[in-house]
C-alpha atoms as a PDB file:
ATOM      1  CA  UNK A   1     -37.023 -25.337  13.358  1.00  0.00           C
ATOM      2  CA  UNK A   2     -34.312 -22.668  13.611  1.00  0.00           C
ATOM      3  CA  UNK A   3     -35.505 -19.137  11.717  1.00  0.00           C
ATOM      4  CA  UNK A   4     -33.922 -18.482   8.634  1.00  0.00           C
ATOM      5  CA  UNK A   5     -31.938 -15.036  10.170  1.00  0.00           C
ATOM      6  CA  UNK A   6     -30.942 -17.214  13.053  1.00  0.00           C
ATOM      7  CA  UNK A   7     -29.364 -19.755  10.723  1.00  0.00           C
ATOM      8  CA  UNK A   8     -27.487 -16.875   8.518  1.00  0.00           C
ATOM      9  CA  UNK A   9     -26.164 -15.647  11.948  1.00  0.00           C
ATOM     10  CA  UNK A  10     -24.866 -19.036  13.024  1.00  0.00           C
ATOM     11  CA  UNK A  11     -23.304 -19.167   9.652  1.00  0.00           C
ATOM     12  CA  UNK A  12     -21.580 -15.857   9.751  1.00  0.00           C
ATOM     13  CA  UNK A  13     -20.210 -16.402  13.307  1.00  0.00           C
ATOM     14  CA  UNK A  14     -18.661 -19.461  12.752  1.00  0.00           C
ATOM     15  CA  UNK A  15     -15.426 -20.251  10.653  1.00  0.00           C
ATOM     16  CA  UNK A  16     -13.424 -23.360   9.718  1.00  0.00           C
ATOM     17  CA  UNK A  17     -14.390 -26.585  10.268  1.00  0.00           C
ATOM     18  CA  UNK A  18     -17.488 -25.794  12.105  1.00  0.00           C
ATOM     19  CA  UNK A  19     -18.679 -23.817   9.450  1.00  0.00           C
ATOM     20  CA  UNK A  20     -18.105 -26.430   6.994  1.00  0.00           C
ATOM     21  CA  UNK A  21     -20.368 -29.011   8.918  1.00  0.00           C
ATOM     22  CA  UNK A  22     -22.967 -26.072   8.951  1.00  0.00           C
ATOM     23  CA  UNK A  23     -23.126 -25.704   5.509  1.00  0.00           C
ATOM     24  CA  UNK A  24     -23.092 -29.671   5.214  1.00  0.00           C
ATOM     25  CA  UNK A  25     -26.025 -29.226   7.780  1.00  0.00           C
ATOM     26  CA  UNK A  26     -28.226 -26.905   5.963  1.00  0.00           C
ATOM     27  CA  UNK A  27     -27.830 -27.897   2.641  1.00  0.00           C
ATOM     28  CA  UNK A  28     -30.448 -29.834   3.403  1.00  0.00           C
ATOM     29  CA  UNK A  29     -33.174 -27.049   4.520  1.00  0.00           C
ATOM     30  CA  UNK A  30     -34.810 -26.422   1.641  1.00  0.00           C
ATOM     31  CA  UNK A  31     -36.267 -23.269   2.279  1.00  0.00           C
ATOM     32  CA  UNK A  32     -34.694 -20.679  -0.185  1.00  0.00           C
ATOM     33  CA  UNK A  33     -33.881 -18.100   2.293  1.00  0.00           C
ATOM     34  CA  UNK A  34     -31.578 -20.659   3.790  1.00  0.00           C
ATOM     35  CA  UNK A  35     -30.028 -21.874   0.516  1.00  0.00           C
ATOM     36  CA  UNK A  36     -29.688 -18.313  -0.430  1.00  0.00           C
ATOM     37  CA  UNK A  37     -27.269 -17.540   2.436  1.00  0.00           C
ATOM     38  CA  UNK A  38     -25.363 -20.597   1.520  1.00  0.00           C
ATOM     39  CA  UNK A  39     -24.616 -19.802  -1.690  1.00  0.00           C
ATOM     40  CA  UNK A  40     -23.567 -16.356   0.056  1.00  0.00           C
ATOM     41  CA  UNK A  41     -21.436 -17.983   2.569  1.00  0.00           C
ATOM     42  CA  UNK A  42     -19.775 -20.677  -0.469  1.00  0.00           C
ATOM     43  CA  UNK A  43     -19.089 -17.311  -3.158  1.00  0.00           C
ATOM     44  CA  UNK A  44     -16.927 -15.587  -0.137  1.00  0.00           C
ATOM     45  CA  UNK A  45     -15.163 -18.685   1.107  1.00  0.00           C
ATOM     46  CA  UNK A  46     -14.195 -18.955  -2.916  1.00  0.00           C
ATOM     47  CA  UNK A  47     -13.569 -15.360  -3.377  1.00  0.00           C
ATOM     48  CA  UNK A  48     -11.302 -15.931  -0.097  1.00  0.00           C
ATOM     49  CA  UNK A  49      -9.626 -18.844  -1.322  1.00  0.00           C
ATOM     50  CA  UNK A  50      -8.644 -16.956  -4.983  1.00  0.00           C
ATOM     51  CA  UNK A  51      -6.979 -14.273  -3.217  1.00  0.00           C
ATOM     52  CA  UNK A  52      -4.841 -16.353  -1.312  1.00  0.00           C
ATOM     53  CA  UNK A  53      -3.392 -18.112  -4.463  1.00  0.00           C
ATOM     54  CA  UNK A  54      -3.487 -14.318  -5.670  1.00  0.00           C
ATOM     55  CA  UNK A  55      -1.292 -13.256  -2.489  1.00  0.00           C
ATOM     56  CA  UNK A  56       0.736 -16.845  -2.621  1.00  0.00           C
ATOM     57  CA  UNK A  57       1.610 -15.772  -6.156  1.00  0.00           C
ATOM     58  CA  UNK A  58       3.469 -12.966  -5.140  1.00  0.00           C
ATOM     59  CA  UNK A  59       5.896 -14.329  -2.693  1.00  0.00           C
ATOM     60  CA  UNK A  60       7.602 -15.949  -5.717  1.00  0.00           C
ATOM     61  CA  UNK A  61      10.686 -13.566  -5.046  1.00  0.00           C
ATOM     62  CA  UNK A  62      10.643 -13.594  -0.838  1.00  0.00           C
ATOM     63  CA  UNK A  63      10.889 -17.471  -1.832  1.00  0.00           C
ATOM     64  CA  UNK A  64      13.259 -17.250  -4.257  1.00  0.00           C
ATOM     65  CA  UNK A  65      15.499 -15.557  -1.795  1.00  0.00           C
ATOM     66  CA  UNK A  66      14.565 -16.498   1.600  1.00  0.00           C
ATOM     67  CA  UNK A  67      17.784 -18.511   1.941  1.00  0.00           C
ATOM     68  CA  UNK A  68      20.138 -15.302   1.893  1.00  0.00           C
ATOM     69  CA  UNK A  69      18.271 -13.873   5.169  1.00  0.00           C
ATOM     70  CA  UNK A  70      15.160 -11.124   5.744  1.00  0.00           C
ATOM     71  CA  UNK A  71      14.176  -9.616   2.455  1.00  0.00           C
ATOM     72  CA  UNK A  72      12.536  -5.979   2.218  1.00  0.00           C
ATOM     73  CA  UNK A  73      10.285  -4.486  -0.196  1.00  0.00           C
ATOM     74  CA  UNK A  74      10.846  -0.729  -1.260  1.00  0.00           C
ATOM     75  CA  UNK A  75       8.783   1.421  -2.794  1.00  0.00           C
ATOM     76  CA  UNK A  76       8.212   5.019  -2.987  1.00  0.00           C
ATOM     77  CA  UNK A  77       4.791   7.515  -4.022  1.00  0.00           C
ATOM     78  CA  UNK A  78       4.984  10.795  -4.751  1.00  0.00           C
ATOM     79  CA  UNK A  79       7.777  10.950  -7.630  1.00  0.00           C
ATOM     80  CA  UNK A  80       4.732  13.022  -9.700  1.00  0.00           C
ATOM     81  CA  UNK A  81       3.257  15.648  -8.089  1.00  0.00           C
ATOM     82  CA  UNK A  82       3.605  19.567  -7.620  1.00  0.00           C
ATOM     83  CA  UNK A  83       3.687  19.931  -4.491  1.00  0.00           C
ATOM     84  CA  UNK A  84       4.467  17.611  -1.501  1.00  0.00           C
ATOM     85  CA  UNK A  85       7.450  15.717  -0.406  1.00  0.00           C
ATOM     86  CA  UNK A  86       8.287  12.308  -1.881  1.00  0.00           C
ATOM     87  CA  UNK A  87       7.650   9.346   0.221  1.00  0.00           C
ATOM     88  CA  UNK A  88       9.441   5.904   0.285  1.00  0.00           C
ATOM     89  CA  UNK A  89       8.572   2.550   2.542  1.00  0.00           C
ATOM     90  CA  UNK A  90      10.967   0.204   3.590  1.00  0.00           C
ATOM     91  CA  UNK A  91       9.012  -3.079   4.879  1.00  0.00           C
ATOM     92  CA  UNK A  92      10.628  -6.590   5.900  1.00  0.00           C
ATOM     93  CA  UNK A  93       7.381  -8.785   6.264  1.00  0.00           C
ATOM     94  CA  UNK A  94       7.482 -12.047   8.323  1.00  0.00           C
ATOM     95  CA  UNK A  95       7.854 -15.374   6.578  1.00  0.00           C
ATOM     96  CA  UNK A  96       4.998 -17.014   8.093  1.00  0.00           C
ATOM     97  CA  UNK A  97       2.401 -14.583   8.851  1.00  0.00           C
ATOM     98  CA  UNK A  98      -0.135 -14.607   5.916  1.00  0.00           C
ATOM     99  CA  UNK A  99      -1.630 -10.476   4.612  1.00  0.00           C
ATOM    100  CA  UNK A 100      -4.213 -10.944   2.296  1.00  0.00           C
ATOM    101  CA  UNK A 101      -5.348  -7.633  -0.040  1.00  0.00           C
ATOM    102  CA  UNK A 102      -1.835  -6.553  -0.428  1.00  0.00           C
ATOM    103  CA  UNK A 103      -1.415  -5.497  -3.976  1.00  0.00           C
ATOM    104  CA  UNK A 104      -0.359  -2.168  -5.571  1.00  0.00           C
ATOM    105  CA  UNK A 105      -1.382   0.748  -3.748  1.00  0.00           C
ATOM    106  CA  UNK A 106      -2.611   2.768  -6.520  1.00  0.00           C
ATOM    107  CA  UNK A 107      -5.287  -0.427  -6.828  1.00  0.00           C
ATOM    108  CA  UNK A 108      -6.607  -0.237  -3.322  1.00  0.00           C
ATOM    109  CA  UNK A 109      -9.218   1.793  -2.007  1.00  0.00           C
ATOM    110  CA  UNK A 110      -8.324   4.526   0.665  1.00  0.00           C
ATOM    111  CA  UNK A 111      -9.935   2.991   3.556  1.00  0.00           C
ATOM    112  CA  UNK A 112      -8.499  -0.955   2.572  1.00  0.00           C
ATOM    113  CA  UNK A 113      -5.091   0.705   2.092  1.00  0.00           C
ATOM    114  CA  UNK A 114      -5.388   1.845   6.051  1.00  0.00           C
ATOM    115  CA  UNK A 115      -6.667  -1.009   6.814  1.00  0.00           C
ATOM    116  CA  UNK A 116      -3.906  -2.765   5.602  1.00  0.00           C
ATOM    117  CA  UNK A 117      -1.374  -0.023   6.951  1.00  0.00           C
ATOM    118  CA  UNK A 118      -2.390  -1.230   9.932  1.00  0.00           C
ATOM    119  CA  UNK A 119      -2.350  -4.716   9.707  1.00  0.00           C
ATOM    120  CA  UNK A 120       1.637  -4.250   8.015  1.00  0.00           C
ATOM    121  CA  UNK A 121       2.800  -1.811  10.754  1.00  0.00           C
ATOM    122  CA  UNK A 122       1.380  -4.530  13.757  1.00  0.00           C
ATOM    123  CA  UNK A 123       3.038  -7.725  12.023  1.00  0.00           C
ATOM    124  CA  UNK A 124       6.147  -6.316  10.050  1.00  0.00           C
ATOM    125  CA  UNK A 125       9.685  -7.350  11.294  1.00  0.00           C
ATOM    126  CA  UNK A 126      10.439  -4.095  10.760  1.00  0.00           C
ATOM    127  CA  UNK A 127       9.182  -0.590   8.850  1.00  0.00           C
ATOM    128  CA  UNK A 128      11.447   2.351   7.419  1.00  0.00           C
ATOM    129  CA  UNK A 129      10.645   5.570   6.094  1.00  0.00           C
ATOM    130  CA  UNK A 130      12.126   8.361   3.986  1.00  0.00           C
ATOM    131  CA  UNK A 131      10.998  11.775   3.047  1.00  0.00           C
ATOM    132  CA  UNK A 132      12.257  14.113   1.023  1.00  0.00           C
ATOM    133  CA  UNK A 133      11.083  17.611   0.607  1.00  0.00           C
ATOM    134  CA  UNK A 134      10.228  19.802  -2.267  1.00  0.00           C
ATOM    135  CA  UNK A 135      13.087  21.829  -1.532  1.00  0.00           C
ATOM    136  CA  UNK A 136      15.108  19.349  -1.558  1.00  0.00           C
ATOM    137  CA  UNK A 137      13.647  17.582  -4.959  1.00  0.00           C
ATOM    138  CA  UNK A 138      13.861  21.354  -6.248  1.00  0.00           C
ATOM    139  CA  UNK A 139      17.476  21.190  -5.325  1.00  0.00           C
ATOM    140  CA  UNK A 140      18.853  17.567  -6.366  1.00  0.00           C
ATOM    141  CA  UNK A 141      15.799  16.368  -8.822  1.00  0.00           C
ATOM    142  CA  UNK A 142      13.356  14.026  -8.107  1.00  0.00           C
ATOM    143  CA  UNK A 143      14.948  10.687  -8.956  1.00  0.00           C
ATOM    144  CA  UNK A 144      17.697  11.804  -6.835  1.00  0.00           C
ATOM    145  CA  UNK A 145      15.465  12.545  -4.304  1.00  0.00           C
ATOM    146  CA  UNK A 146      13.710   9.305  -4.608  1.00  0.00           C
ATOM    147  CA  UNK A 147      16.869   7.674  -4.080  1.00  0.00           C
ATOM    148  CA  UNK A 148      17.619   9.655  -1.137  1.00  0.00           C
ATOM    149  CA  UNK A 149      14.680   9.125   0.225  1.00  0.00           C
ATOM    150  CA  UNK A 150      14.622   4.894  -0.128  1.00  0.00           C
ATOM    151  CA  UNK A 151      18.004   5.646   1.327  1.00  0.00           C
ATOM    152  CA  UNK A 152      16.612   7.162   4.386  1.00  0.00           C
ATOM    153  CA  UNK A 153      13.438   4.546   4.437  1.00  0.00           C
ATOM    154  CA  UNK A 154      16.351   1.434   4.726  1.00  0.00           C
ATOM    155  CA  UNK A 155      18.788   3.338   7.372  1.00  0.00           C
ATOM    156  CA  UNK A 156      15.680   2.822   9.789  1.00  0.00           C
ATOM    157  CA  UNK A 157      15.178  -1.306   9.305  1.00  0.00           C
ATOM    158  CA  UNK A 158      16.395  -3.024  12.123  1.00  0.00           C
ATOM    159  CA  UNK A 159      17.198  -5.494  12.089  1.00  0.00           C
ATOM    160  CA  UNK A 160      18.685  -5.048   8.174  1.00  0.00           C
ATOM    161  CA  UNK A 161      17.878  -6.790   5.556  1.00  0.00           C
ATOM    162  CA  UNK A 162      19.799  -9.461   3.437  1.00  0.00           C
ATOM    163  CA  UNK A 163      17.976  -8.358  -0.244  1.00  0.00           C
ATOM    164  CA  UNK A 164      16.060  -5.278  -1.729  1.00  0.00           C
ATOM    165  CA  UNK A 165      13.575  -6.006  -3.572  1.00  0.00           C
ATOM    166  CA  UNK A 166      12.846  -2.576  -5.738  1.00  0.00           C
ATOM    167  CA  UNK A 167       9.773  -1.609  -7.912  1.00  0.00           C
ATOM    168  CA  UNK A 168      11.971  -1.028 -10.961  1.00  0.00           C
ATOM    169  CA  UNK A 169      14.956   0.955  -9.904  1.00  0.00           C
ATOM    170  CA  UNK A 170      18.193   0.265  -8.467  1.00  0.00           C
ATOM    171  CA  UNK A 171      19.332   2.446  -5.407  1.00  0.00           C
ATOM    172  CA  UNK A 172      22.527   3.808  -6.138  1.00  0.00           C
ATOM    173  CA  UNK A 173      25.241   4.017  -2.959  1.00  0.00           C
ATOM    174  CA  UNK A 174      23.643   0.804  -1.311  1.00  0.00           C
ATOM    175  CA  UNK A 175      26.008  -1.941  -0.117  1.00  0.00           C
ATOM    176  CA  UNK A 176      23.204  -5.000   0.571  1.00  0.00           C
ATOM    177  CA  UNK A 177      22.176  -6.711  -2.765  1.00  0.00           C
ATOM    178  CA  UNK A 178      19.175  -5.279  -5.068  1.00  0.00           C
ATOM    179  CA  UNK A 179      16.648  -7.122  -7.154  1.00  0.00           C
ATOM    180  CA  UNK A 180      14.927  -4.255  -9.525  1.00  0.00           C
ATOM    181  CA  UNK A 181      11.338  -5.763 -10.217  1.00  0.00           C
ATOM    182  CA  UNK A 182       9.278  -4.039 -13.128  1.00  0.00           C
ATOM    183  CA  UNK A 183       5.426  -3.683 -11.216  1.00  0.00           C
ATOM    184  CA  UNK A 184       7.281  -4.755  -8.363  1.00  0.00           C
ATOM    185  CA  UNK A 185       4.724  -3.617  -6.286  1.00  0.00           C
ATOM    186  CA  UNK A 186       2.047  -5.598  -8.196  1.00  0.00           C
ATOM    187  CA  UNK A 187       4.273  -8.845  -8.418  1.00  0.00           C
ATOM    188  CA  UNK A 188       5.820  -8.645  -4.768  1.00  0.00           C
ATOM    189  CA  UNK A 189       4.222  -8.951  -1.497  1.00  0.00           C
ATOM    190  CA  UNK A 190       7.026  -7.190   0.095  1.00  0.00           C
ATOM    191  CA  UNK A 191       6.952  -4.125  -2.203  1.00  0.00           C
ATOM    192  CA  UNK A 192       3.372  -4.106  -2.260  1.00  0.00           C
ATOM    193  CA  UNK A 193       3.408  -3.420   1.712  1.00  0.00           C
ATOM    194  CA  UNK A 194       6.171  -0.435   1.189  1.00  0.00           C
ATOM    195  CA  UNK A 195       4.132   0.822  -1.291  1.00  0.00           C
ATOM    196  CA  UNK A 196       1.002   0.893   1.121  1.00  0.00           C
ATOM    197  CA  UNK A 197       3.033   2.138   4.053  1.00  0.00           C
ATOM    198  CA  UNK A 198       4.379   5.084   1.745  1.00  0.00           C
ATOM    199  CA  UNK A 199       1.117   6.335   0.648  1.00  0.00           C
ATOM    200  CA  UNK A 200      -1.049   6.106   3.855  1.00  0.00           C
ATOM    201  CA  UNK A 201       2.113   8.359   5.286  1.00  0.00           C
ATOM    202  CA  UNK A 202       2.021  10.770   2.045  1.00  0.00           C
ATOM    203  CA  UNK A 203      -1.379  10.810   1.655  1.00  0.00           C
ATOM    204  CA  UNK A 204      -1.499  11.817   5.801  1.00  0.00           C
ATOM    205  CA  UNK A 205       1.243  14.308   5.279  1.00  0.00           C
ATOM    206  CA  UNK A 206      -1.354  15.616   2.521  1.00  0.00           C
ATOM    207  CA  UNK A 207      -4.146  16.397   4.475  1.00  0.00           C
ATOM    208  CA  UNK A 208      -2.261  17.809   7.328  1.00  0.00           C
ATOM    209  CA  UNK A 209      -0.968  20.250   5.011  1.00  0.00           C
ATOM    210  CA  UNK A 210      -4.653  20.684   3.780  1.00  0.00           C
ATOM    211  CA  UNK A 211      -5.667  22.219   7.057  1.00  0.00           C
ATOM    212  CA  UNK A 212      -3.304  25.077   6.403  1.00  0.00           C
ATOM    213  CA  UNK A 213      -3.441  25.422   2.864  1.00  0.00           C
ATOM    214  CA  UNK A 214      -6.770  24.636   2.097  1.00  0.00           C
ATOM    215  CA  UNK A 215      -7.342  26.776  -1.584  1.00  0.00           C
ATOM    216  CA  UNK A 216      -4.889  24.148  -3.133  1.00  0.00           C
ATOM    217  CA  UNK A 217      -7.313  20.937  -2.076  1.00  0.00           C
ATOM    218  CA  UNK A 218      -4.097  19.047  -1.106  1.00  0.00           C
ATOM    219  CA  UNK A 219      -6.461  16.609   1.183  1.00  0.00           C
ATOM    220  CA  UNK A 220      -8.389  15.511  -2.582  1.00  0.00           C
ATOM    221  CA  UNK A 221      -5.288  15.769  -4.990  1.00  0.00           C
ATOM    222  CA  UNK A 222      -2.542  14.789  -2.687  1.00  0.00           C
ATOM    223  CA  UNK A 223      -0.670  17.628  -4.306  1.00  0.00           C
ATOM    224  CA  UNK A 224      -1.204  15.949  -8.225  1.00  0.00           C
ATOM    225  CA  UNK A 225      -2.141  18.168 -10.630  1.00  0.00           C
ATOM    226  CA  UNK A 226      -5.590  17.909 -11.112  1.00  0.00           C
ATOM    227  CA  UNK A 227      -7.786  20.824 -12.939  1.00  0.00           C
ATOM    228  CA  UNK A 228      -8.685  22.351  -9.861  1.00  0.00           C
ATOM    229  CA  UNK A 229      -5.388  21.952  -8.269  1.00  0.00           C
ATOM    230  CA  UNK A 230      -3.816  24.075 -10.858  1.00  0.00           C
ATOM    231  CA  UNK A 231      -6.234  26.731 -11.075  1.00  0.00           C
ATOM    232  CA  UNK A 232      -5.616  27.645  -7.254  1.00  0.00           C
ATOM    233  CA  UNK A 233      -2.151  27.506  -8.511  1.00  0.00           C
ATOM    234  CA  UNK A 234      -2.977  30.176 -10.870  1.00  0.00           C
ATOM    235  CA  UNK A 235      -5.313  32.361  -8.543  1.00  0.00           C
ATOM    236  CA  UNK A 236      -3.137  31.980  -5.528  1.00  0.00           C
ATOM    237  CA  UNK A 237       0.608  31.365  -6.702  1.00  0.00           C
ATOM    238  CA  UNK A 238       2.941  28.449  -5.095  1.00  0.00           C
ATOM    239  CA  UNK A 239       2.448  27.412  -1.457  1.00  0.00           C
ATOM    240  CA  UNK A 240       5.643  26.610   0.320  1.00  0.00           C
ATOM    241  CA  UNK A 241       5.305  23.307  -0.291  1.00  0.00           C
ATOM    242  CA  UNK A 242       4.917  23.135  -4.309  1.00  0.00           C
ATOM    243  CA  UNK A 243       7.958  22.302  -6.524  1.00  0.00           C
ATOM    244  CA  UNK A 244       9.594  24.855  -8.451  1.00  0.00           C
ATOM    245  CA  UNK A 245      11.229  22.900 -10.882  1.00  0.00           C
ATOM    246  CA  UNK A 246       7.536  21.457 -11.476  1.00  0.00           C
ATOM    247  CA  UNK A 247       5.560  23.864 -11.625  1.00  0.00           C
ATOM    248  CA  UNK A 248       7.139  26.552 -14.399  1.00  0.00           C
ATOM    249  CA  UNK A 249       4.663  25.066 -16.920  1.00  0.00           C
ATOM    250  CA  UNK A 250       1.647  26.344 -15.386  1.00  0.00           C
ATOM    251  CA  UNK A 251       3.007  29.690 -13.694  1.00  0.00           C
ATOM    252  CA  UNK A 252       5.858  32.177 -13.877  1.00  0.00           C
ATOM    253  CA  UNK A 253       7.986  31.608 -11.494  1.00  0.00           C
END
C-alpha cells in the first residue's frame, strides 16, 4: 500500500483527466490522511473553476466587440500622488489564450501583480506605454497628462487596435472608437491587464527613484501621500520628482 505523502505527491503532480481517475481511485482509501488531501485537491480544483467563470465574466465587452477587430484595454495609475510620473498601459490580449487572476490592480497583491505582468507581457498581441512626468502634469494638469500619457501608451500598439476600451474616461484627440467603462478595470479583462502592466512599470519607476531619494520612502508609498511621506516632505522640501501643483497644501512652495 502506497504511503499517504506518496499518494498526496501523485496527486499534486498530476492534472486533468489523470487526476480525476486518482481522486476516483483514492476515494476509496479510507485512511484520513488520504481523504484529507482529497478534499485539498477537490477545494482548489473548485476554487479554480470559480475564477474562471470570474475571468469568463469579464470578457463580456472583448465579446461584445470582437467582430470590429483587436480590442485594447487602457488604463492608467498614478493620477494621485505627489510625486512620480503618471503611468498608462495599453494591452491588446489574444482571443483565445485564457489569464486567470486578472482583476483590478489595486486588488492584487505585489508579487501576483508581477506575476501576472509577466504572464501579459509573454502572451499579449501587443503592449503600449505612456509616461508623463511631474513636470509635465505641473505644466498641463493631471487629467491632461493622463490623457497624454494613454495617448503615448496607444501610439506604441502594433498592430492597432479596432476599439478602446477605457476605465471611465474618454481620450480626447483619438480617431479609433472608445467604449468608457465605469470599474473598467474590474469589469474588463483587457483593462484589467493595462492596469497591471501600468503599475508593475510605476511601481518599478518608484523604487528606482528610491535608491536616490531614499528620505521620501518612494519604494513603500510609491510617491502617495502617506504620513511619513509627507513629513520627509516637510523635513527635507520637494525632490525633483514631486508635483508642485500638488504639493502647496503641505509646504510653501
Amino acid at each position: 500500500m502506497k504511503t499517504i505523502q506518496a499518494i498526496k505527491e501523485e496527486l499534486s503532480a498530476a492534472a486533468g483527466r489523470e487526476r480525476e481517475e486518482l481522486l476516483v481511485l483514492y476515494g476509496q482509501d479510507s485512511r484520513a490522511g488520504v481523504q484529507k488531501a482529497i478534499q485539498k485537491i477537490r477545494r482548489e480544483q473548485e476554487k479554480l473553476e470559480e475564477e474562471r467563470r470570474r475571468t469568463e465574466s469579464m470578457k463580456v465587452y472583448e465579446r461584445q466587440y470582437a467582430d470590429r477587430g483587436l480590442i485594447c484595454g487602457i488604463d492608467e495609475v498614478g493620477r494621485g500622488p505627489l510625486a512620480g510620473p503618471v503611468v498608462a498601459g495599453a494591452v491588446i490580449l489574444p482571443v483565445d489564450e485564457e489569464i486567470l487572476y486578472l482583476n483590478d490592480s489595486k486588488q492584487l497583491s505585489a508579487k501576483k501583480r508581477e506575476e501576472l505582468y509577466d504572464v501579459i507581457m509573454e502572451k499579449a498581441v501587443a503592449v503600449g506605454l505612456g509616461c508623463v512626468s511631474p513636470q509635465r502634469i505641473d505644466k498641463i494638469n493631471i487629467l491632461q497628462a493622463t490623457y497624454e500619457a494613454m495617448r503615448q501608451a496607444i501610439g506604441q500598439l502594433a498592430p492597432p487596435p479596432a476599439v478602446l476600451l477605457n476605465d471611465a474616461v474618454t481620450i480626447p484627440d483619438v480617431d479609433i472608437p472608445q467604449v468608457p467603462i465605469i470599474k473598467g478595470d474590474a469589469r474588463s479583462v483587457s483593462i484589467a491587464a493595462a492596469s497591471i502592466v501600468a503599475k508593475v512599470t510605476r511601481d518599478r519607476m518608484m523604487v528606482k527613484y528610491d535608491e536616490t531619494m531614499p528620505e521620501y520612502g518612494f519604494a513603500s508609498n510609491k510617491g502617495y501621500g502617506s504620513a511619513a511621506h509627507i513629513a520627509a516632505l516637510r523635513q527635507y522640501g520637494p525632490s525633483p520628482i514631486h508635483r508642485k501643483s500638488f504639493i502647496g497644501n503641505f509646504i510653501d512652495i
